[in-house]
Protein backbone atom coordinates (compact mmCIF):
# COMPACT_ATOMS: atom_id res chain seq x y z
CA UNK A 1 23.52 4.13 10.35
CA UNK A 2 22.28 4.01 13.92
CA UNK A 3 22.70 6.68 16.60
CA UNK A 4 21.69 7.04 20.19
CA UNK A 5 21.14 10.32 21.55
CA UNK A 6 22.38 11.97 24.95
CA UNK A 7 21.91 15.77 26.37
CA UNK A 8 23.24 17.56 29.06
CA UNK A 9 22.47 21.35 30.25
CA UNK A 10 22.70 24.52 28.06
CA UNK A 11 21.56 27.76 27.96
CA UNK A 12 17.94 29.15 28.34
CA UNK A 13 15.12 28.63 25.60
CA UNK A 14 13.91 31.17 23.27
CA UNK A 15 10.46 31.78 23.91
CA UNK A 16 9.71 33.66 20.62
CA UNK A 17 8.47 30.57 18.95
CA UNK A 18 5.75 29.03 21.54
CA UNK A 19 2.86 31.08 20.09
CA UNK A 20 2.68 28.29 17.36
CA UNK A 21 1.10 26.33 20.06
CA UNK A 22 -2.63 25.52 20.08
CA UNK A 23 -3.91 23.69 23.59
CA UNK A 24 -7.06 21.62 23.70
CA UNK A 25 -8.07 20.36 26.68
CA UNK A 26 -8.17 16.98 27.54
CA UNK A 27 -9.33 16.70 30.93
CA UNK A 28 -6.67 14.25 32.26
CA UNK A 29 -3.24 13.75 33.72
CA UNK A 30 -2.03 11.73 30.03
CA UNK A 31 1.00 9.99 29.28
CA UNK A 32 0.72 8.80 25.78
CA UNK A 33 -1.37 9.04 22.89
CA UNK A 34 -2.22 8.33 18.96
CA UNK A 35 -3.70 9.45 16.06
CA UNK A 36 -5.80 7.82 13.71
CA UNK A 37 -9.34 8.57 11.91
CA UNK A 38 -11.34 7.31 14.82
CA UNK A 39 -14.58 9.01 13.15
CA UNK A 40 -14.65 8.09 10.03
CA UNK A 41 -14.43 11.37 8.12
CA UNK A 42 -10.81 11.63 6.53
CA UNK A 43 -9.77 13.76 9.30
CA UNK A 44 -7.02 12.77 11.85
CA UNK A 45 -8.18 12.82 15.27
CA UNK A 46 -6.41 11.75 18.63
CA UNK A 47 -6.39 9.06 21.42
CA UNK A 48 -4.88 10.21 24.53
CA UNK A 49 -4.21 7.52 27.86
CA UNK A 50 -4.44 8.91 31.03
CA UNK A 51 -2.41 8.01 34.14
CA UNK A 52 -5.51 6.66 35.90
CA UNK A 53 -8.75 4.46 33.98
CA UNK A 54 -9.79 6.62 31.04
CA UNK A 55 -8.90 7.10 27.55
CA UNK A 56 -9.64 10.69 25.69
CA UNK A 57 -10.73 11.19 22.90
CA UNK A 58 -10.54 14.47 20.83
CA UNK A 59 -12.20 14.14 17.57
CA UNK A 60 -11.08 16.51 14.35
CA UNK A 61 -13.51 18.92 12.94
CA UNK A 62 -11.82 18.82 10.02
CA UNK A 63 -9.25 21.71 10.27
CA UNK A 64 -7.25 20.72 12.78
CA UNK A 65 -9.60 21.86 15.94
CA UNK A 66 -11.49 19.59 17.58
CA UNK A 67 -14.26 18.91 19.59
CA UNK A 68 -14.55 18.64 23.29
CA UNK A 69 -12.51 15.61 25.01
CA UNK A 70 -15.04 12.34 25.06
CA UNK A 71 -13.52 10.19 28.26
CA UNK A 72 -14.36 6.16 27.85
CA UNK A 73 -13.78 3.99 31.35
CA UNK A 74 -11.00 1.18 30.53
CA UNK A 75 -11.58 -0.39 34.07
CA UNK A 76 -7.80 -0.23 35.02
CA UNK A 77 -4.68 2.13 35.37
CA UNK A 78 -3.89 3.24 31.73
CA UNK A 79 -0.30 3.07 29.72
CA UNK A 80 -0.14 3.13 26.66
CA UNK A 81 -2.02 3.12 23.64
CA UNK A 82 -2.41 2.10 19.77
CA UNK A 83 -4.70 1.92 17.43
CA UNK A 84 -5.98 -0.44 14.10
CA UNK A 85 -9.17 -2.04 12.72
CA UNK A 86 -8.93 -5.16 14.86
CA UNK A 87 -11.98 -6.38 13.98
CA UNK A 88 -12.43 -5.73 10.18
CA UNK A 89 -15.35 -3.66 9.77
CA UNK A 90 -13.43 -0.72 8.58
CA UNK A 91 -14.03 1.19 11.56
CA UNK A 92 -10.11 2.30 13.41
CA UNK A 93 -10.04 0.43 17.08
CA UNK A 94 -8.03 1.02 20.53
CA UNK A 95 -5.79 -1.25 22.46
CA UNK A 96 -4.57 -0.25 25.70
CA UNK A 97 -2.11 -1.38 27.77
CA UNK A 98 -3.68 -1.29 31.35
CA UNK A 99 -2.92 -2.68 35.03
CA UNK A 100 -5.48 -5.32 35.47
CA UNK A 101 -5.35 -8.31 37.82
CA UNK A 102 -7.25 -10.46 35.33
CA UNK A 103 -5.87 -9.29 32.06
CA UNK A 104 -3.84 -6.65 30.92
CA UNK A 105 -4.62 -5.78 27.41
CA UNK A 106 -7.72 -4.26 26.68
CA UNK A 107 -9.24 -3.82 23.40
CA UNK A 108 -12.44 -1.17 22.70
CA UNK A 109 -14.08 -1.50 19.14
CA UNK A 110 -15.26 1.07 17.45
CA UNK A 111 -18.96 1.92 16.96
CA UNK A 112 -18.20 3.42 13.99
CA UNK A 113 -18.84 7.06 14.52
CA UNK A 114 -15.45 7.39 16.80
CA UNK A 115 -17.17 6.50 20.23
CA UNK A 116 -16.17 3.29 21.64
CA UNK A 117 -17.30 -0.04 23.35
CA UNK A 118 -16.18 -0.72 26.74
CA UNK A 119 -13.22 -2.94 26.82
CA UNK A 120 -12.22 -6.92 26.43
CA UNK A 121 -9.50 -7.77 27.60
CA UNK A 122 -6.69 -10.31 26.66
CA UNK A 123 -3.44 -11.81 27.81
CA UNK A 124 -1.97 -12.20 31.14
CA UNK A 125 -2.59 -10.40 34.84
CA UNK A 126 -0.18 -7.72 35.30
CA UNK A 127 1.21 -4.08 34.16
CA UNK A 128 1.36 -3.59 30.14
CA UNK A 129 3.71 -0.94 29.56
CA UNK A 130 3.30 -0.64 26.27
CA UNK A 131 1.47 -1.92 23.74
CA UNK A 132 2.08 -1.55 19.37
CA UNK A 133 -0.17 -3.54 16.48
CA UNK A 134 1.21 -4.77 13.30
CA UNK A 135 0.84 -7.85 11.14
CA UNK A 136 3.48 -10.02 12.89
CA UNK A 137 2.19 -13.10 10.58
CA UNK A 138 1.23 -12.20 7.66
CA UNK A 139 -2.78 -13.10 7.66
CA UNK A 140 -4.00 -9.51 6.60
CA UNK A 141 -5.14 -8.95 10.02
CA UNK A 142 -3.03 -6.55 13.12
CA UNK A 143 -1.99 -8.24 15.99
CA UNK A 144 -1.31 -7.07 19.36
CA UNK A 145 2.85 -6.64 20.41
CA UNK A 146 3.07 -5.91 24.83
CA UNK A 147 5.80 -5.46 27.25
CA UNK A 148 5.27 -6.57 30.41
CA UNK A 149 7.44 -7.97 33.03
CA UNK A 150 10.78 -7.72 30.84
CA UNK A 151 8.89 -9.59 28.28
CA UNK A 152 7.94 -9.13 24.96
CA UNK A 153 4.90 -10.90 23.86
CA UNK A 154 2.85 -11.21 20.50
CA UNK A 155 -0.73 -11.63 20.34
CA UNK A 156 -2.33 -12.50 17.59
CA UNK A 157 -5.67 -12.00 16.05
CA UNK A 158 -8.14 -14.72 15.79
CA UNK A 159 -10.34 -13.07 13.16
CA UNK A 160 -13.18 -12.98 15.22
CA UNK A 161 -12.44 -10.02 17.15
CA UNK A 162 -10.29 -12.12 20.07
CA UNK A 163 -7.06 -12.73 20.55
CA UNK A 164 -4.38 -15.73 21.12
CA UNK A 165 -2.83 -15.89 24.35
CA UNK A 166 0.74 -14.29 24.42
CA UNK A 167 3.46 -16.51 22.83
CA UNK A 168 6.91 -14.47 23.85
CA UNK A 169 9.26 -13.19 21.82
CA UNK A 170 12.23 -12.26 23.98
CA UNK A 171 12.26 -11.88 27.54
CA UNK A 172 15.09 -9.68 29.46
CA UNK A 173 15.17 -7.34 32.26
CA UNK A 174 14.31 -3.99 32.36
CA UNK A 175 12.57 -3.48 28.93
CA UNK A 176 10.77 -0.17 28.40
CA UNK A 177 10.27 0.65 25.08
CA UNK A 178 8.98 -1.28 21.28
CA UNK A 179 8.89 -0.93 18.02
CA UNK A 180 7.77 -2.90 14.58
CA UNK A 181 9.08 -2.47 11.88
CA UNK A 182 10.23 -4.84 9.02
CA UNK A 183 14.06 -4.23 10.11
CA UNK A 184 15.45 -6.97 7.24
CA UNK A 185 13.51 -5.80 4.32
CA UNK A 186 12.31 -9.55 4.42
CA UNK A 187 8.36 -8.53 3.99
CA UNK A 188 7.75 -9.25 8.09
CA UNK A 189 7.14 -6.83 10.88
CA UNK A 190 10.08 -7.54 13.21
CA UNK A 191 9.92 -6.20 16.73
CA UNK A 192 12.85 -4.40 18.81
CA UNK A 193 13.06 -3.01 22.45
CA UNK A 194 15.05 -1.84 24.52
CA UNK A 195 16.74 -2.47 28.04
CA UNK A 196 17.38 0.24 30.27
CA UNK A 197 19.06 -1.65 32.63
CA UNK A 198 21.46 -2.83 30.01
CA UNK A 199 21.82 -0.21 27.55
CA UNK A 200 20.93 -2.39 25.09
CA UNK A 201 18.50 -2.91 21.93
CA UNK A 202 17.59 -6.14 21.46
CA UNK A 203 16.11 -7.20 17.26
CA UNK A 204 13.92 -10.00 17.39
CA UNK A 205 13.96 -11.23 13.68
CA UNK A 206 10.29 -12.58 12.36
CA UNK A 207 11.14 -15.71 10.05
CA UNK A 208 7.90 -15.60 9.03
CA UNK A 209 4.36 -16.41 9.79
CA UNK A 210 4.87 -14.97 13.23
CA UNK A 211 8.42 -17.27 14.33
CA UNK A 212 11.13 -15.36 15.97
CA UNK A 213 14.44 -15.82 15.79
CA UNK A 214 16.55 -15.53 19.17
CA UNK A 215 16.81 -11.90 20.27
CA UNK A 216 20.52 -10.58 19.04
CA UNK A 217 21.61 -7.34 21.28
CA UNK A 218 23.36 -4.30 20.24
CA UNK A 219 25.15 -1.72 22.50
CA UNK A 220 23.73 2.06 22.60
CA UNK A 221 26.11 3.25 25.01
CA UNK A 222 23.46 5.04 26.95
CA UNK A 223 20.43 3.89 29.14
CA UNK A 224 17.80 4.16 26.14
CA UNK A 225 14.22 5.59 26.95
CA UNK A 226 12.60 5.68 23.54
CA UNK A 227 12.80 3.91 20.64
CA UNK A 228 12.12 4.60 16.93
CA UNK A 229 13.20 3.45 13.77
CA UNK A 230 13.26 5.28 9.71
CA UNK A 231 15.63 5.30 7.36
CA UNK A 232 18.06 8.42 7.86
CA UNK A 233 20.41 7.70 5.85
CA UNK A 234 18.45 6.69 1.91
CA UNK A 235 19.26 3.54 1.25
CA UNK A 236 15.77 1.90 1.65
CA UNK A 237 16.34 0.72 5.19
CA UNK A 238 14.99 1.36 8.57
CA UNK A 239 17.38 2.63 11.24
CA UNK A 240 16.58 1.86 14.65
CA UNK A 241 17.25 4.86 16.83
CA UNK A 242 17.39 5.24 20.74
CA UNK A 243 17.26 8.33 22.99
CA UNK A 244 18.69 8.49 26.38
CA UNK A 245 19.52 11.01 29.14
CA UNK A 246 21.84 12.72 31.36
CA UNK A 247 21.31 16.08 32.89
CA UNK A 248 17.79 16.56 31.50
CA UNK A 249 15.39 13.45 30.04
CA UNK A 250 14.73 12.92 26.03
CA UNK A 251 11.01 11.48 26.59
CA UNK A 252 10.20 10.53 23.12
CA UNK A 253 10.53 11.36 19.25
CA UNK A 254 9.11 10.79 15.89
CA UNK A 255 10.27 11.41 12.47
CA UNK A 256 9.14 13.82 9.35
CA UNK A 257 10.42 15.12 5.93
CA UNK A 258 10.35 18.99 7.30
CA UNK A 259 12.13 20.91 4.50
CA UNK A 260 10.44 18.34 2.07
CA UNK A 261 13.84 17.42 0.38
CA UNK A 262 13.07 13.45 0.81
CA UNK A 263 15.47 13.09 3.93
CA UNK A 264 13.59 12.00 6.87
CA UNK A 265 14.22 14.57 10.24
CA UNK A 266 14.17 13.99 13.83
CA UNK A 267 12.03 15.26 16.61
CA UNK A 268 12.67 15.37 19.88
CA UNK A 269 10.87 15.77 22.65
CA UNK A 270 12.84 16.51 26.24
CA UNK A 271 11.67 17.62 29.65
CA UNK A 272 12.56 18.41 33.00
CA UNK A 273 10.81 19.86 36.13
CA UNK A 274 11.01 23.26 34.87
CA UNK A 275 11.28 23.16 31.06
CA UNK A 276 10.08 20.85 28.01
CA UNK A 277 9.50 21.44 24.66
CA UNK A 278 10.21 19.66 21.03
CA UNK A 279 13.40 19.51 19.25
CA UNK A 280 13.47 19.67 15.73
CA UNK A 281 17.03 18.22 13.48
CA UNK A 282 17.16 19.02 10.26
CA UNK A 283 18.75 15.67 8.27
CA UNK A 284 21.36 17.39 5.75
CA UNK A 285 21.21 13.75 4.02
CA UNK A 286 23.19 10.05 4.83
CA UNK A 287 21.91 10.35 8.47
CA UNK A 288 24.07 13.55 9.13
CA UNK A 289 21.98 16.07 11.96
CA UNK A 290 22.45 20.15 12.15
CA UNK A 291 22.02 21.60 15.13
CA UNK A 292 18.19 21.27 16.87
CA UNK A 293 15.56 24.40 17.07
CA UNK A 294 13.20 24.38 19.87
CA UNK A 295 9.69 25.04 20.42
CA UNK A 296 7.70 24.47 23.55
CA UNK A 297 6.14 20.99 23.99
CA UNK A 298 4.54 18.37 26.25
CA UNK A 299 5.51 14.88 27.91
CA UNK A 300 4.80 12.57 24.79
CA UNK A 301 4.55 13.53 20.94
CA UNK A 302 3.23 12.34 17.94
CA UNK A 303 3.23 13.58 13.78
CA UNK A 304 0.42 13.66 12.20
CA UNK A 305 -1.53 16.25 9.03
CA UNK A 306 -4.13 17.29 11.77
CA UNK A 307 -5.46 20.47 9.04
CA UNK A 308 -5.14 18.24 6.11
CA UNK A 309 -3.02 20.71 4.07
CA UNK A 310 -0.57 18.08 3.14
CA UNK A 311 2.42 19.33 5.91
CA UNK A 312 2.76 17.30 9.05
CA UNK A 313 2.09 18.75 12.06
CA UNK A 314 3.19 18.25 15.89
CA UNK A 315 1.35 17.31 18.71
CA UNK A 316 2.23 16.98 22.35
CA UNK A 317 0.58 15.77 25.36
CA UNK A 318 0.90 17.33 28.72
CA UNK A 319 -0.55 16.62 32.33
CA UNK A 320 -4.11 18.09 31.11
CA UNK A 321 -3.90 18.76 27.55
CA UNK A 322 -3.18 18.22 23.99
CA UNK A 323 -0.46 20.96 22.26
CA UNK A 324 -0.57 21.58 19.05
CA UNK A 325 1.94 23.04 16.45
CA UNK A 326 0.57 23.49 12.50
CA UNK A 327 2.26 23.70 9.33
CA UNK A 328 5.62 23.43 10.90
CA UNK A 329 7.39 23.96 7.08
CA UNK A 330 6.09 27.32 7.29
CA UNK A 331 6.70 28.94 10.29
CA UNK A 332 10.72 27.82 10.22
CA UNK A 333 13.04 29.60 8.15
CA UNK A 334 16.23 28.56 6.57
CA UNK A 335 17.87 31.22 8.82
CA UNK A 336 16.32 29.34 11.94
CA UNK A 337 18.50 26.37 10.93
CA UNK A 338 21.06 28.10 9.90
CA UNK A 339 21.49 29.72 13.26
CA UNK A 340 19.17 28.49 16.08
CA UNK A 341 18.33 29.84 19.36
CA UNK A 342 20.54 29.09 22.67
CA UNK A 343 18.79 25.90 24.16
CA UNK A 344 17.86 24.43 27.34
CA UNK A 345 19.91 21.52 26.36
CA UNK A 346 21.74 20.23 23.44
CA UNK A 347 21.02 16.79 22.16
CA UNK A 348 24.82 14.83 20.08
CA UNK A 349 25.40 11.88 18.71
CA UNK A 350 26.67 9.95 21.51
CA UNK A 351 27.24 6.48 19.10
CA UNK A 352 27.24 5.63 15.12
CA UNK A 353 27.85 2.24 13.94
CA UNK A 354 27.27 0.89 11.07
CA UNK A 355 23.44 -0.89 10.50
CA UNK A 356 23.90 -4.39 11.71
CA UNK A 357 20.23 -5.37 10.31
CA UNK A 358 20.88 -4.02 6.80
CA UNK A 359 24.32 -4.24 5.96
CA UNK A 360 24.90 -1.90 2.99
CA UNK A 361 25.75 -3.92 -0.28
């Protein structure tokens, strides 16, 4: 199934559970961020993009702490950010989406030891709002996926540590958010955004090698701000899933197994100018959400085993710093989801429809 997600106000937040928190500074006003093993050591660290010309860096020691923030100039107003081995050396790589008035995708290699080169940049002039990398055609190598002036573009790697020009994908309005996946369970990465302006997802079907079919739009009944996509509901498919807002704003969320019983969970993350903190739905099975628990949080999140114990763990960026919740499995009990604290807002389903990319058999 597919959902889309609305909130309006509630009650006031329990504050018993935001102890679980660890901050490490960051040194930056960020907006978005990923984790990958930047250093080379097995241990997850994280990439944080700040508002103005810098990307952090906060490498893992190992046990989930890390090391002071390392800042790297990117030469332009920061957005977003991803992360792959771009050039094949084994080494995990940045692209950022940037404001440049040359280019506006800038890539910085890896040295190897997670500090980074200063940046090249590809594609067109302009504001990338987002960038995401995945093998759109098949070639064993990750290519580069950017919004940017309603469009979405694909570019591709040359193999030589360069990039194609963009070749578009869909273009529309107001689009603000990405996501590839391989929606058809074809064996191709097939992007999907979303339109704010419209309330709509658009699919962009990959037919292989990198060619897109036209852009087919689905209704969300909301103006979406996020998208994801997992399979909720067990059937071997992804679900594409958009959060929107009302009252109070639903900023981003990710997905995790929490209770470990092979249904995939939702986190959300929400925020306001007063309150914000992560949302956690417990997936009963076939898609179907309990009631959300809340724990204090940032402006963007991401899941990740930062202690290597085998759970997956939060983290959240704010304005200066990187929040951190551990072993999340642990520290909820049955009797949390049974019965959770009054909230500062309450997510529902505002729309289910059936899967329109994977029609059940």
């Amino acid at each position: 199934m597919s959902c889309s997600l609305f909130i309006s106000e509630s009650s006031s937040a329990d504050e018993q559970l935001l102890d679980s928190w660890r901050i490490f500074p960051i040194g930056m006003d960020a907006r978005e961020m990923c984790a990958a093993d930047f250093g080379g050591d097995g241990s997850l660290d994280i990439a944080a993009v700040s508002r103005k010309d810098s990307v952090a860096i906060l490498l893992n020691n190992g046990d989930g702490t890390f090391g002071d923030a390392a800042s790297y100039w990117t030469a332009a107003h920061t957005w977003s950010v991803d992360a792959a081995d771009f050039d094949g050396d084994g080494d995990i790589d940045l692209v950022v989406g940037v404001s440049h008035p040359v280019a506006s995708t800038a890539v910085m290699l890896n040295d190897g030891n997670g500090t980074f080169r200063l940046p090249m940049f590809f594609g067109l002039k302009g504001d990338c709002q987002v960038v995401r990398s995945a093998d759109f055609d098949n070639d064993g190598l990750p290519d580069i996926a950017t919004i940017m002036g309603g469009k979405v573009d694909i570019l591709y790697n040359q193999g030589d540590s360069t990039f194609s020009q963009p070749l578009n994908a869909t273009y529309q309005s107001r689009l603000n958010a990405l996501v590839a996946m391989d929606l058809d369970n074809d064996g191709d990465v097939d992007p999907a955004t979303t339109d704010y302006g419209l309330g709509r997802v658009f699919v962009v079907l990959n037919g292989g090698a990198g060619r897109f079919e036209p852009a087919v739009s689905y209704g969300v009944g909301a103006r979406p701000g996020y998208l994801a996509a997992t399979d909720f509901d067990g059937d071997g498919m992804f679900t594409p899933t958009t959060i929107g807002k009302a009252a109070m704003y639903l900023s981003d969320c990710s997905f995790l197994d929490i209770d470990n019983d092979g249904n995939n969970d939702l986190a959300i993350l929400f925020y306001s100018s007063y309150v914000s903190g992560v949302g956690i739905m417990i997936n009963d099975g076939g898609g179907v959400f309990r009631n959300p628990i809340y724990f204090g949080g940032g402006e963007a999140l991401t899941t990740a085993d930062l202690d290597g114990d085998g759970d997956l763990d939060f983290a959240a960026i704010g304005r200066s710093a990187v929040t951190i919740l551990f072993n999340l499995a642990d520290i909820i009990s049955d009797a949390d989801y049974d019965d959770p604290p009054a909230l500062p807002l309450r997510p529902a389903l505002y729309q289910n429809h059936p899967n329109p990319f994977n029609p059940p058999p």
